[in-house]
Structures are given as C-alpha cells and as structure tokens.
C-alpha atoms as a PDB file:
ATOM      1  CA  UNK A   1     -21.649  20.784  65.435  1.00  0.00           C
ATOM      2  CA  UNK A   2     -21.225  19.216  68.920  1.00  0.00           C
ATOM      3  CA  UNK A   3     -17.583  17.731  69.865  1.00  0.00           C
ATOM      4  CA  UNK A   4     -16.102  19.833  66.829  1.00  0.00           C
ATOM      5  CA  UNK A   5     -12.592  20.482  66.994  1.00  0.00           C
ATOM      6  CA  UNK A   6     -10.988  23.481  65.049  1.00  0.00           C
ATOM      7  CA  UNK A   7      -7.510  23.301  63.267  1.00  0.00           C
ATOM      8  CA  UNK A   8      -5.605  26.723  62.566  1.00  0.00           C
ATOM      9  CA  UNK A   9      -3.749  26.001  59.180  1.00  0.00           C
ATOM     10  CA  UNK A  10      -2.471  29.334  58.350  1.00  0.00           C
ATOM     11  CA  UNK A  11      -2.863  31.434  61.772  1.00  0.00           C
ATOM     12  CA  UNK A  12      -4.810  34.863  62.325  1.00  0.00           C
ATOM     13  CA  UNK A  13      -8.816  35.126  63.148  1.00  0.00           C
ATOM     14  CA  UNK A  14     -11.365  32.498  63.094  1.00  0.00           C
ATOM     15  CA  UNK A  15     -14.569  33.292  60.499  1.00  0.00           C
ATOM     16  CA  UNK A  16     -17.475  31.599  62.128  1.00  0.00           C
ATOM     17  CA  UNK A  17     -19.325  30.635  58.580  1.00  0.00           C
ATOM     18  CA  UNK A  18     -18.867  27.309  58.041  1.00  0.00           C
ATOM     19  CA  UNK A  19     -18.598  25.838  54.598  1.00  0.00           C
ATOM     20  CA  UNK A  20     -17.736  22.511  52.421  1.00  0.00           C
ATOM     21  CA  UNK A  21     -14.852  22.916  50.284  1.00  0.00           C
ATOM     22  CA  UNK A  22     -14.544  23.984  46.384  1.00  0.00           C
ATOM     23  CA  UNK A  23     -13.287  20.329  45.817  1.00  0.00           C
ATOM     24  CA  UNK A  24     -12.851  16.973  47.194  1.00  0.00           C
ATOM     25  CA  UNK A  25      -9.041  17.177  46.751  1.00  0.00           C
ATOM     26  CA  UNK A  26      -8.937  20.438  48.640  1.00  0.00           C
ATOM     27  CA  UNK A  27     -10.040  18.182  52.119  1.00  0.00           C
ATOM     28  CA  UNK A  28      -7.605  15.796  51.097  1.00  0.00           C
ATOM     29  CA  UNK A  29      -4.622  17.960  50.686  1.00  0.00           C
ATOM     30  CA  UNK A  30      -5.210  19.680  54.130  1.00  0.00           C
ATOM     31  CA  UNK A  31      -5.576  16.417  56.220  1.00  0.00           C
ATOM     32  CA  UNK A  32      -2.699  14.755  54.132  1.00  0.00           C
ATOM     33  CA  UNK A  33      -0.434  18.234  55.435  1.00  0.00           C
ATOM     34  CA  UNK A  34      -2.226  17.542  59.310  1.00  0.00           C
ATOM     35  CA  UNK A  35      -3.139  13.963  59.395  1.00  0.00           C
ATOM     36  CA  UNK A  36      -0.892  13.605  62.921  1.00  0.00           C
ATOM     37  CA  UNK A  37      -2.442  16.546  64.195  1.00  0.00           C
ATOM     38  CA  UNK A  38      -5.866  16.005  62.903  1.00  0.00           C
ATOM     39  CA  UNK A  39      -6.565  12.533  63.368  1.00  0.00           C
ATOM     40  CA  UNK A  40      -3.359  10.687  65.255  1.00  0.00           C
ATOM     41  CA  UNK A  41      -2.307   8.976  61.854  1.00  0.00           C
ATOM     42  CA  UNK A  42       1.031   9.258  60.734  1.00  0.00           C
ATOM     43  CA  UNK A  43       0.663   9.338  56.774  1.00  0.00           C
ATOM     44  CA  UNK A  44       1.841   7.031  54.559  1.00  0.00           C
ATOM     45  CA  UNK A  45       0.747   7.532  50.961  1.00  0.00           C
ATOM     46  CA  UNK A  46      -1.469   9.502  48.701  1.00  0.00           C
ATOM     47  CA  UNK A  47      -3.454   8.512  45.620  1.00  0.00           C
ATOM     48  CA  UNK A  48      -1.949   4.550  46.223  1.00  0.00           C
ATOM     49  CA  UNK A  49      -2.985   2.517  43.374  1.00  0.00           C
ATOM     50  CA  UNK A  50      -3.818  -0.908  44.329  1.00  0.00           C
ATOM     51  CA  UNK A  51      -2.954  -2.630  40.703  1.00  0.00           C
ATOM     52  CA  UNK A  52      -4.245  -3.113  37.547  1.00  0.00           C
ATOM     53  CA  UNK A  53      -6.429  -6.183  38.454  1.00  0.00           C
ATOM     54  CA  UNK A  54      -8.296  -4.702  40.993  1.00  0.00           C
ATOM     55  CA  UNK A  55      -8.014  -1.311  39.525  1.00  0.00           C
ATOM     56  CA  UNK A  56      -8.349   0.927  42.176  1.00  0.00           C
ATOM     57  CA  UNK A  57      -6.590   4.207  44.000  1.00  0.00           C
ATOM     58  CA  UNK A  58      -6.667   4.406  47.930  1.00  0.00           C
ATOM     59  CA  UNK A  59      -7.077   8.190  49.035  1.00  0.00           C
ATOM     60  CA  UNK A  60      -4.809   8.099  51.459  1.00  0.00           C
ATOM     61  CA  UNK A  61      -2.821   5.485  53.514  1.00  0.00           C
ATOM     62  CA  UNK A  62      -1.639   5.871  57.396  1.00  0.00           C
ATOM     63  CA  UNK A  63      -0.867   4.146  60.257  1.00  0.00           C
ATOM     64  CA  UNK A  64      -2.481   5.181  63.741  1.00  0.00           C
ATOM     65  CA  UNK A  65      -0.633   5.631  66.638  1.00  0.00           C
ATOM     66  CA  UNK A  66      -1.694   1.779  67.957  1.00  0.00           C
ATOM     67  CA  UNK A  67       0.215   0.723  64.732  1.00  0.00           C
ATOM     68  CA  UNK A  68      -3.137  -0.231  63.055  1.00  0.00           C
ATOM     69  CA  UNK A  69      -3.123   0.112  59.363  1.00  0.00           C
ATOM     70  CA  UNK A  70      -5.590   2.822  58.445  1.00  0.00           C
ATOM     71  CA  UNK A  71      -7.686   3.746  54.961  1.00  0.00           C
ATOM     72  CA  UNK A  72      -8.975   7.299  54.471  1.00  0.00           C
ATOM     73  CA  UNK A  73     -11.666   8.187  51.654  1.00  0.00           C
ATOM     74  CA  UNK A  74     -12.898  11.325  51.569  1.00  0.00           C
ATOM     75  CA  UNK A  75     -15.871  13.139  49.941  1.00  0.00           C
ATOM     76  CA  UNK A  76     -16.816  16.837  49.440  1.00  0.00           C
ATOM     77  CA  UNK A  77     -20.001  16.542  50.680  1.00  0.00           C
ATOM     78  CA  UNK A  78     -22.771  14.015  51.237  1.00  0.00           C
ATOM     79  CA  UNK A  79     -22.173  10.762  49.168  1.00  0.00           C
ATOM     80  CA  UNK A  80     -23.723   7.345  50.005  1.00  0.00           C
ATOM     81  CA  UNK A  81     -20.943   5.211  48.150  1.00  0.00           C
ATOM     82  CA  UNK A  82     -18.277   6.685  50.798  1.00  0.00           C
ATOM     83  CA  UNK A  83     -18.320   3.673  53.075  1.00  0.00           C
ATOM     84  CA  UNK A  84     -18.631   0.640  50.395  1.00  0.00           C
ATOM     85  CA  UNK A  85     -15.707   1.923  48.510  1.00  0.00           C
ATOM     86  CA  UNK A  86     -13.375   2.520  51.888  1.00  0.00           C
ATOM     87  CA  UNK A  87     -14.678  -1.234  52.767  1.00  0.00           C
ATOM     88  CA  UNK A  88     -13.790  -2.103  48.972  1.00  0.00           C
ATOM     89  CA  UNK A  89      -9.885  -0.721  49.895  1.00  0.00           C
ATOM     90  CA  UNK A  90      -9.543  -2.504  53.091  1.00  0.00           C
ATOM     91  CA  UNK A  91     -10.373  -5.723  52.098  1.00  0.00           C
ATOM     92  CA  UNK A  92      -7.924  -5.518  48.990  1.00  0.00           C
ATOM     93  CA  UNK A  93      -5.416  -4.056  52.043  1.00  0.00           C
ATOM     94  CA  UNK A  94      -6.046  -6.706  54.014  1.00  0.00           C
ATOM     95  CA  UNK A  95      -5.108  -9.372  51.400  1.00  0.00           C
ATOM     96  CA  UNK A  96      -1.830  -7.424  50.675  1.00  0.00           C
ATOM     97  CA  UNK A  97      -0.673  -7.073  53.855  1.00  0.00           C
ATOM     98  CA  UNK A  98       3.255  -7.568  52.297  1.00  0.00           C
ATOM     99  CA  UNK A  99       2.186  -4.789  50.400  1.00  0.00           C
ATOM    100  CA  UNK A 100       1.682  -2.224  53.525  1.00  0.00           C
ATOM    101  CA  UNK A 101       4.477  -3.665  55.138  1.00  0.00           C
ATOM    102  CA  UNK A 102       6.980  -3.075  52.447  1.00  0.00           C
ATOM    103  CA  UNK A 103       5.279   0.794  52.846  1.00  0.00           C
ATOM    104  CA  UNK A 104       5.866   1.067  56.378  1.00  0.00           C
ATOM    105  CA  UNK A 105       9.013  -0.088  56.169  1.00  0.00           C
ATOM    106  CA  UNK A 106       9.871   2.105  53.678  1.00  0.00           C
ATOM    107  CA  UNK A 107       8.274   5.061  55.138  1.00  0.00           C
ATOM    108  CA  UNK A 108       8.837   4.345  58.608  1.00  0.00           C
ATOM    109  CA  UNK A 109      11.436   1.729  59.135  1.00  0.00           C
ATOM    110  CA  UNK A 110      11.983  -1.878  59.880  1.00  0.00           C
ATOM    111  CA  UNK A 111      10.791  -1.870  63.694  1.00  0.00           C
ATOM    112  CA  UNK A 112       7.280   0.053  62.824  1.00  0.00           C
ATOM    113  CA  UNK A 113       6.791  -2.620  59.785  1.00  0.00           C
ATOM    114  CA  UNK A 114       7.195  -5.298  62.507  1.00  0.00           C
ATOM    115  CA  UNK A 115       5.193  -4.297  64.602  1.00  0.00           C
ATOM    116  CA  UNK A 116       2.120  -3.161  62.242  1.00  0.00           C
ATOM    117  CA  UNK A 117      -1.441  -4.171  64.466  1.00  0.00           C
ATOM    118  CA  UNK A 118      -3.569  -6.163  62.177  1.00  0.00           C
ATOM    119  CA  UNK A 119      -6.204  -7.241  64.114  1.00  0.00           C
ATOM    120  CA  UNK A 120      -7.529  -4.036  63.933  1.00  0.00           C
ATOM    121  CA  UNK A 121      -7.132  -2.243  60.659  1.00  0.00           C
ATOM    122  CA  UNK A 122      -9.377   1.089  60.444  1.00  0.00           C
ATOM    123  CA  UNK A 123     -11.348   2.915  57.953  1.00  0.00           C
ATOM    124  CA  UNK A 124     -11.882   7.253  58.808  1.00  0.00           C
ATOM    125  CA  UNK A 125     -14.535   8.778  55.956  1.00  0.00           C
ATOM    126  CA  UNK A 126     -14.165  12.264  55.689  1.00  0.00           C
ATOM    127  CA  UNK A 127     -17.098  14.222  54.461  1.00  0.00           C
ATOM    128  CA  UNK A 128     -19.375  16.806  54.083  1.00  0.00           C
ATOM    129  CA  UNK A 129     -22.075  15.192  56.198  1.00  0.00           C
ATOM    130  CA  UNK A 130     -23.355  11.207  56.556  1.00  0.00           C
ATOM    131  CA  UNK A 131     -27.302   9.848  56.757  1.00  0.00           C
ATOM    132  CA  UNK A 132     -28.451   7.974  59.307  1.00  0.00           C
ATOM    133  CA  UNK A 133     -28.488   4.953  56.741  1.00  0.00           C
ATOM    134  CA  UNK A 134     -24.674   5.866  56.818  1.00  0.00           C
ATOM    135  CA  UNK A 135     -24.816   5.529  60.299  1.00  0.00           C
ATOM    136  CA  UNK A 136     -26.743   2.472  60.397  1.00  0.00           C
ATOM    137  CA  UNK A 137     -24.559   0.772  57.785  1.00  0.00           C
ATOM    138  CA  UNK A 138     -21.417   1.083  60.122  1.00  0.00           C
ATOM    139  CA  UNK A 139     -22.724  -0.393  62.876  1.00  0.00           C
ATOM    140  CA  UNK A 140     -23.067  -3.550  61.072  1.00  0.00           C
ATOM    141  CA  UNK A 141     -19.812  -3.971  59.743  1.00  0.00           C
ATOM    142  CA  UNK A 142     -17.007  -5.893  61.114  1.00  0.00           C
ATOM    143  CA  UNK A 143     -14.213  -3.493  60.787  1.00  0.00           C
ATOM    144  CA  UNK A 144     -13.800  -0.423  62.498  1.00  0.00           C
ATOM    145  CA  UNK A 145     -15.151   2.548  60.791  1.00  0.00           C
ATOM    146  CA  UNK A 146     -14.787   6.109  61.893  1.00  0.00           C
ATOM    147  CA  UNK A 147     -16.951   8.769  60.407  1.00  0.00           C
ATOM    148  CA  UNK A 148     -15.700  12.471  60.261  1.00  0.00           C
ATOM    149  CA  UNK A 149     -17.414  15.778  59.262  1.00  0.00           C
ATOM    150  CA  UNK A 150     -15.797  18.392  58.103  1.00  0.00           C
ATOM    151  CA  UNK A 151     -16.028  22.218  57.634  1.00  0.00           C
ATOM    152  CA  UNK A 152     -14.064  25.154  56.479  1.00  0.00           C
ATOM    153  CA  UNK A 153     -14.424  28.200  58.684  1.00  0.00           C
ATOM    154  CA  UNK A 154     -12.526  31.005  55.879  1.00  0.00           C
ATOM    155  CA  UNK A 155      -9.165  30.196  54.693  1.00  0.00           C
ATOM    156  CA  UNK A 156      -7.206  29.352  57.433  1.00  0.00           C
ATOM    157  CA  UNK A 157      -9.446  26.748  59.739  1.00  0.00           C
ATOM    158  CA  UNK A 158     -10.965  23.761  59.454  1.00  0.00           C
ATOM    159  CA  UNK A 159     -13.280  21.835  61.306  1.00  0.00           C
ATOM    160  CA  UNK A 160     -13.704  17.932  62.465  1.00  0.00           C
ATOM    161  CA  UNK A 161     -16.401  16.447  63.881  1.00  0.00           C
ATOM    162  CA  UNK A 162     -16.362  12.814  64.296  1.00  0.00           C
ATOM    163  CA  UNK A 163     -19.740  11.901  63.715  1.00  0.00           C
ATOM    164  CA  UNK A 164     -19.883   8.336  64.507  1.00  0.00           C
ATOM    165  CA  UNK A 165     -16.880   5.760  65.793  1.00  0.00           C
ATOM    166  CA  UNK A 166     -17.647   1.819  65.631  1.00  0.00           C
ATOM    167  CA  UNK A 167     -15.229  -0.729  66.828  1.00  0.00           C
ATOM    168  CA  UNK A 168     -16.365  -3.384  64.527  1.00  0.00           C
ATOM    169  CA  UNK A 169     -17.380  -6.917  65.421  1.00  0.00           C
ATOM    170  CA  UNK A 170     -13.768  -8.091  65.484  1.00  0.00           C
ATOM    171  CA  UNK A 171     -13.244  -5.008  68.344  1.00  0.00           C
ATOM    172  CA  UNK A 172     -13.253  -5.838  71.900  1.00  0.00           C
ATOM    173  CA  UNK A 173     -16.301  -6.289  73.628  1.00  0.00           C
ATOM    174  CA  UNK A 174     -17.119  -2.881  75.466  1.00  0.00           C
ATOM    175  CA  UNK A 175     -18.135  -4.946  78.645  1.00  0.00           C
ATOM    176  CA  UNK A 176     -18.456  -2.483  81.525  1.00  0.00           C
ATOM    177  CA  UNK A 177     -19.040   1.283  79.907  1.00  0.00           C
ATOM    178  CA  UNK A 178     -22.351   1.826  81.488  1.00  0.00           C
ATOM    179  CA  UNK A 179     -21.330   1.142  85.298  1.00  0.00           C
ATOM    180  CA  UNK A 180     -20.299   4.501  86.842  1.00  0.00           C
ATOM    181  CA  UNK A 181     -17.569   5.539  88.236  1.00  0.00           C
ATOM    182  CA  UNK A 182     -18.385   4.694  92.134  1.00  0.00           C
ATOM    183  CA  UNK A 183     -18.948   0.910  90.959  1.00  0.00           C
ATOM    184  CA  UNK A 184     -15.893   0.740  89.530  1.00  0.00           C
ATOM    185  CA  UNK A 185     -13.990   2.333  92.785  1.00  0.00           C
ATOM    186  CA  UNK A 186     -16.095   0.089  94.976  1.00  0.00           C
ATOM    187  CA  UNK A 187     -14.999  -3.178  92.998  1.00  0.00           C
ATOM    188  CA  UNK A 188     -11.318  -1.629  93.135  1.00  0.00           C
ATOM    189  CA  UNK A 189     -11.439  -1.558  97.134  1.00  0.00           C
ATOM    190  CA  UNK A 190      -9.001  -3.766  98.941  1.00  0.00           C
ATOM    191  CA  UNK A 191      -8.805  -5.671  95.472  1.00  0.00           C
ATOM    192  CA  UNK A 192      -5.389  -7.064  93.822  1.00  0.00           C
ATOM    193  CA  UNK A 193      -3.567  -5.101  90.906  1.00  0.00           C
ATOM    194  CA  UNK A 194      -5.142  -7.194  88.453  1.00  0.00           C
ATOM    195  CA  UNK A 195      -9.139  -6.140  89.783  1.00  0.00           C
ATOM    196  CA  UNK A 196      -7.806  -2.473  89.935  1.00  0.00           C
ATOM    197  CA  UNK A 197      -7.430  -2.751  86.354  1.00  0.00           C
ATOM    198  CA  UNK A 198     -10.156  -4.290  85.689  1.00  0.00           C
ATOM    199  CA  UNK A 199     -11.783  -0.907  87.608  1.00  0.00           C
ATOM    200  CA  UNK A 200      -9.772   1.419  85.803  1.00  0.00           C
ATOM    201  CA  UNK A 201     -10.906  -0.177  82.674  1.00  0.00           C
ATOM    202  CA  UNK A 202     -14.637   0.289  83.134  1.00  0.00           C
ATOM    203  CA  UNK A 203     -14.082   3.713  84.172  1.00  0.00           C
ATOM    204  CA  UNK A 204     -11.849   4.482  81.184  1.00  0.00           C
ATOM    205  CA  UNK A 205     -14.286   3.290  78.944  1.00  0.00           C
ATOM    206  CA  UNK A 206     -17.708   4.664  80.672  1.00  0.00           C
ATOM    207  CA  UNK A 207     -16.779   8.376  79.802  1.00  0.00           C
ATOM    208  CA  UNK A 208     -18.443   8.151  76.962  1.00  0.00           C
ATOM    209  CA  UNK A 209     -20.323   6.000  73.878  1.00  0.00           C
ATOM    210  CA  UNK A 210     -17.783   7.008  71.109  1.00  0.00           C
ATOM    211  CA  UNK A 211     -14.771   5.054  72.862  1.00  0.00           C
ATOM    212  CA  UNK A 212     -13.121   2.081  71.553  1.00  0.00           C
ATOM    213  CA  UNK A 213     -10.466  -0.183  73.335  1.00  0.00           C
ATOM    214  CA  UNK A 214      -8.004  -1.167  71.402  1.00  0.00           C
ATOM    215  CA  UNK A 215      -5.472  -4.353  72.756  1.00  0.00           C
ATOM    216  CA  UNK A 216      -1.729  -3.850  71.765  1.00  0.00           C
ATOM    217  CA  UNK A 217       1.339  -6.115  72.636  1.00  0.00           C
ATOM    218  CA  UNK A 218       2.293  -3.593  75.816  1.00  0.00           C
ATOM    219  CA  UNK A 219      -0.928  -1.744  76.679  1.00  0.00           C
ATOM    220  CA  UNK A 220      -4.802  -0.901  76.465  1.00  0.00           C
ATOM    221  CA  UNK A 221      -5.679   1.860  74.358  1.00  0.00           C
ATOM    222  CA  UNK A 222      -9.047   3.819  74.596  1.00  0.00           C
ATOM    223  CA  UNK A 223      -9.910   5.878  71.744  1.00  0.00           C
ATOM    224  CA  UNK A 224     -11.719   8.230  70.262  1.00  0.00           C
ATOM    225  CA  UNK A 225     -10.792   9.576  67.120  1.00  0.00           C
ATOM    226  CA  UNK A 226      -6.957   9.597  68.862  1.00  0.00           C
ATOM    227  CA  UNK A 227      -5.785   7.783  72.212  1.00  0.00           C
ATOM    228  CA  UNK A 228      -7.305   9.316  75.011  1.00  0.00           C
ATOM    229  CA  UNK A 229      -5.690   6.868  77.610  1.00  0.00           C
ATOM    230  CA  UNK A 230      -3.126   3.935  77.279  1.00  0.00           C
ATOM    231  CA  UNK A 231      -3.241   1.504  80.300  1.00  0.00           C
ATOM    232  CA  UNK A 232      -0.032  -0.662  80.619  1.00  0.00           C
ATOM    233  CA  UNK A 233      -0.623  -4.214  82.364  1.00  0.00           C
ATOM    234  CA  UNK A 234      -0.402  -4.122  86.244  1.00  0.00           C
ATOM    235  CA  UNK A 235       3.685  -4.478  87.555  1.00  0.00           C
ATOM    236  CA  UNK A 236       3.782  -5.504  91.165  1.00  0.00           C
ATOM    237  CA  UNK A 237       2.130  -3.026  93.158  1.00  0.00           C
ATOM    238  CA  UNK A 238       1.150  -0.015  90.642  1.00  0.00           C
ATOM    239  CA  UNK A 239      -0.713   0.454  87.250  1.00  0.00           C
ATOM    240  CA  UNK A 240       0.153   3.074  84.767  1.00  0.00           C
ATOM    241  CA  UNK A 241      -1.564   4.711  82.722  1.00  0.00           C
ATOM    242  CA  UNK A 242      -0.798   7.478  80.433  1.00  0.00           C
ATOM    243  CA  UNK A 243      -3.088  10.180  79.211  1.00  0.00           C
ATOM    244  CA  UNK A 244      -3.819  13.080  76.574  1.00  0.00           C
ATOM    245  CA  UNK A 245      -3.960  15.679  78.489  1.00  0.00           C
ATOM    246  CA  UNK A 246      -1.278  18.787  78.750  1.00  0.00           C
ATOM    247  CA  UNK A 247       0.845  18.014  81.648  1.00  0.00           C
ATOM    248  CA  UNK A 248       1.275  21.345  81.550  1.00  0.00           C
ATOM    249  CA  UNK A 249      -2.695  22.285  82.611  1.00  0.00           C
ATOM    250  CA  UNK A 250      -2.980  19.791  85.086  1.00  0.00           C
ATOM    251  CA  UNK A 251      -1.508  19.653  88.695  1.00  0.00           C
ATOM    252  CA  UNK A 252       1.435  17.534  88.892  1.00  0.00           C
ATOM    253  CA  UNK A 253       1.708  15.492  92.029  1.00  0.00           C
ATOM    254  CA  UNK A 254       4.613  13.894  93.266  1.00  0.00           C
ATOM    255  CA  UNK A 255       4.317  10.040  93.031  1.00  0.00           C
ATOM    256  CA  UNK A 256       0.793  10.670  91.505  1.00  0.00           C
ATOM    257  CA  UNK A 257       0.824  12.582  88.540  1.00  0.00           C
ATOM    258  CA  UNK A 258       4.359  13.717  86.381  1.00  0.00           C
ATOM    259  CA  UNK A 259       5.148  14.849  83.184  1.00  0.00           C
ATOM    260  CA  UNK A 260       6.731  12.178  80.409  1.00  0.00           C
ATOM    261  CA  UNK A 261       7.059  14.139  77.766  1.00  0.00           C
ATOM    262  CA  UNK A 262      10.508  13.042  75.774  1.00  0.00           C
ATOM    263  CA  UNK A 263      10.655  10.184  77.952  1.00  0.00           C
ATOM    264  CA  UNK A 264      10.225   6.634  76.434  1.00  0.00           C
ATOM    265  CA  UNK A 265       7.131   4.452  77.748  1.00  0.00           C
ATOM    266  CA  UNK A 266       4.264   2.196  76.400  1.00  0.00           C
ATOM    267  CA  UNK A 267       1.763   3.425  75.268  1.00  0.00           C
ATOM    268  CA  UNK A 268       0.495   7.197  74.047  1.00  0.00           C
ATOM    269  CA  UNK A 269       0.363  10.540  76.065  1.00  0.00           C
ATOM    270  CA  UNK A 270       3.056  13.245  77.618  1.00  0.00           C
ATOM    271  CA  UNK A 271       0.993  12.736  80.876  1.00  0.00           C
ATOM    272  CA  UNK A 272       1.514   9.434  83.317  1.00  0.00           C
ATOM    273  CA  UNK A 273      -0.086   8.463  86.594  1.00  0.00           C
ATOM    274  CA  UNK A 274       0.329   6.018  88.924  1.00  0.00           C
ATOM    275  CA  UNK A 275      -2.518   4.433  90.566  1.00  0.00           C
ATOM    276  CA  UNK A 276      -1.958   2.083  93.602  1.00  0.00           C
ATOM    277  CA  UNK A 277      -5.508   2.011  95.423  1.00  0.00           C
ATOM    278  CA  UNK A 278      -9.360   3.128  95.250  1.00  0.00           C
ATOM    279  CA  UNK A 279      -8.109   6.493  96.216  1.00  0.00           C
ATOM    280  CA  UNK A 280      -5.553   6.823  93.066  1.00  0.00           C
ATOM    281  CA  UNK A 281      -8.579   6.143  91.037  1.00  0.00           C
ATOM    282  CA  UNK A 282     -10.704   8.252  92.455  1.00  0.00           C
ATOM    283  CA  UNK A 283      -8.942  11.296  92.116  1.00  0.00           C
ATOM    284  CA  UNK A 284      -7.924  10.246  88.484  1.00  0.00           C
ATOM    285  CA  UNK A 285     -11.024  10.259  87.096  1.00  0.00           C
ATOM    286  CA  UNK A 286     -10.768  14.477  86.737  1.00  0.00           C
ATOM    287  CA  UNK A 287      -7.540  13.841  85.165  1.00  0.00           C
ATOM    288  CA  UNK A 288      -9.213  11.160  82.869  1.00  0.00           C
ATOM    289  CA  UNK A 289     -11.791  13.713  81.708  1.00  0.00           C
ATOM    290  CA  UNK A 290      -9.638  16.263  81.023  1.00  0.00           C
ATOM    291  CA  UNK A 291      -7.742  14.041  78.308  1.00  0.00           C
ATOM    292  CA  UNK A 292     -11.006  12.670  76.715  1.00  0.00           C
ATOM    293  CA  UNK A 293     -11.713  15.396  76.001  1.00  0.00           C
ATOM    294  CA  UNK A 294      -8.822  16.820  73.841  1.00  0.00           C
ATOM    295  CA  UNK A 295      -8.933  13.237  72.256  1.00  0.00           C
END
C-alpha cells in the first residue's frame, strides 16, 4: 500500500497484518473520533438524515479546512454502489445549502457558516478497496471525489491510503503540473510578484498527480487528501506561502523560513516562508517536498 499513512488510536506496538474491519460502522466510528487528524475535516454530524422525501441518511458530514462542505460514505470492503450513493448525498446537499449552514453555524459558529466554500463541495469514500471502474467513474464526474483505502493493523492502528483524488470538472484547471521545477525558476527570473506566483504555482502543483488547487477568498490551496501548501496573493515585494511541514524538522532561517504556529494568517500550515526572488524559490522547493509529503 504505497503513500499509506498509519494512525495510532490507542498507543503501544504496531502489528503489521493488515485487515478490513468486523463492520462498516467500526471504520466509521474511528474516523468520526479522528476525522481532523485523519483527513483535515472538522466533523459535523453522524448518521444525518436528509428528510422523509428524499429518504436518506448521510454517513457523516464535515467541513475541510478550505471551508468546503464535505460528504463521507464509507464501506467495509469493496462495494460498487459507494460512489453513486455519496453523489446521491451531495446533490441533495447541494440543494439544501440553508440546511448545512444552519449546521455549521450551529456546530461551528456564525463566521465559519459565512464563510462555507461552495464552489467546491467534496465527496471522501472510505473503503476496503475500489476497481478500476471505480476509478474510472470518478474521473468523469464533476465534483470532487476522493477515494480512501483503509486497513486495520491489530487494535490500535489504522491505515489510509488515498487511492485516487479528482478535482472535478468544476476544479481549477491544473495548467502547469508537468513543467519542472527549473522552468518554473527560469520564468520566475527578474519577473514581477505576480509571475513569481505564477512560478510558485506550477511548482506547487508539479510535485505530484494527486494534487488539487483549490481557490479561497485569501489564498491558493494545494491538496492532497489535506493542505499541503496555502499560497496567499503577492503584497508588494514578497509572496507567502505556508506549508505542512513541522517547523520543528526543518531549518528555520531568518527572513526565509519561521515558525507560525499560534499565530493568525491565511491560509493552512504552522510553517511560513517568504519568497522574494528565483533564489527563494529555489531553495523552497526542499521545504515544499517535505510538507507534501506529510499531506
């Protein structure tokens, strides 16, 4: 299971035989106690009914750290219907959005219910395992669909593999992720704030094919399954951009690189840098791969 990432829900030592869970509602109990942790949603609701006319029950309800409203179905193991009945909640969520805002606001307060990102709501499957017609079937929706494997490793970890991550056809175009990094220093070179960005952008996004940008009021997201980086629109002569990574396992540089956390800012991530020229990229780019890949 390439790119899986292991959660210690109890503590003490890892058993390396993976396995599904006894029941569907075991999976949804332990990511409804982690959802933050596991998959940068803050949880909303469990079990929601969505009325007697359309007579159904949402899993679970979130919000993602962008503020997009999110829809999470989950499955024991391998179970073609997964996708169509997620798609079957977020269209009835989408027509009720008075609905999710009275749960925000109610959950979260009246600022996070204003602010709620609805151009791109998200759907996460959770599952045993997915087809390649599952596969398939995302990439030709238009809503963002993220699909997530999961596996039990004894009683006290649990594994997530995101299996595939679509941006939808509503999702920014992903113009730029297969120029490499030198192109997008060269283009930076001598260039205003605004073609710096533009730079920082295609690098951001060519780190790998499971990214999505997401556009908020105040910054850029790129995302995997969580923000990996969050690039704030250029001020005068800088760009920020804030990252995933531990500021505490990188190397802090004065005027370069400095540690945020418990300070307010746009965007995700404890970790900020400032980039001012092709050289500030350039030496970013380490410090860009370190936080994809915790994402």
């Amino acid at each position: 299971m390439s790119g899986l990432k292991l959660f210690n829900t109890k503590g003490g030592v890892t058993e390396v035989v993976p396995r599904l869970a006894e029941a569907e509602a075991d999976v949804q109990d332990l990511v409804e106690a982690h959802m933050e942790k596991m998959l940068g949603v803050r949880f909303l609701a469990s079990e929601y009914s969505t009325g007697s006319v359309h007579g159904g029950r949402i899993d679970s309800l979130g919000i993602d750290e962008n503020g997009a409203p999110v829809i999470i179905e989950y499955k024991r193991g391998t179970d073609a219907g997964i996708i169509n009945q997620g798609l079957f909640y977020l269209s009835w969520l989408i027509d009720h959005r008075d609905a999710f805002r009275h749960l925000v606001r109610d959950r979260l307060g009246v600022q996070a219910a204003s602010q709620v990102l609805w151009s791109a709501p998200r759907l996460i499957c959770v599952a045993g395992d997915f087809t390649r017609y599952d596969i398939h079937a995302v990439r030709e929706q238009r809503h963002a669909i993220d699909l997530v494997r999961y596996r039990f490793f004894g009683n006290e970890h649990v594994g997530l593999e995101t299996v595939a991550s679509f941006a939808g056809r509503t999702g920014l175009p992903r113009a730029g992720r297969r120029l490499g990094t030198a192109k997008a220093q060269r283009t930076a070179a001598g260039r205003s704030m605004a073609e710096l960005a533009a730079a920082v952008d295609e690098t951001l996004l060519g780190l790998g094919e499971d990214l999505t940008k997401v556009l908020n009021q105040t910054y850029t997201a790129y995302r995997r399954m969580q923000n990996y980086a969050c690039l704030v629109p250029p001020k005068k002569a800088k760009l920020l951009v804030y990252l995933k990574a531990d500021p505490m396992k990188v190397d802090l540089v004065p005027g370069f690189a400095r540690d945020v956390t418990g300070l307010g800012h746009h965007g995700t991530g404890d970790l900020e840098l400032t980039l001012q020229s092709e050289r500030d990229l350039e030496r970013a780019v380490e410090y860009f791969r370190q936080s994809y890949a915790v994402a």
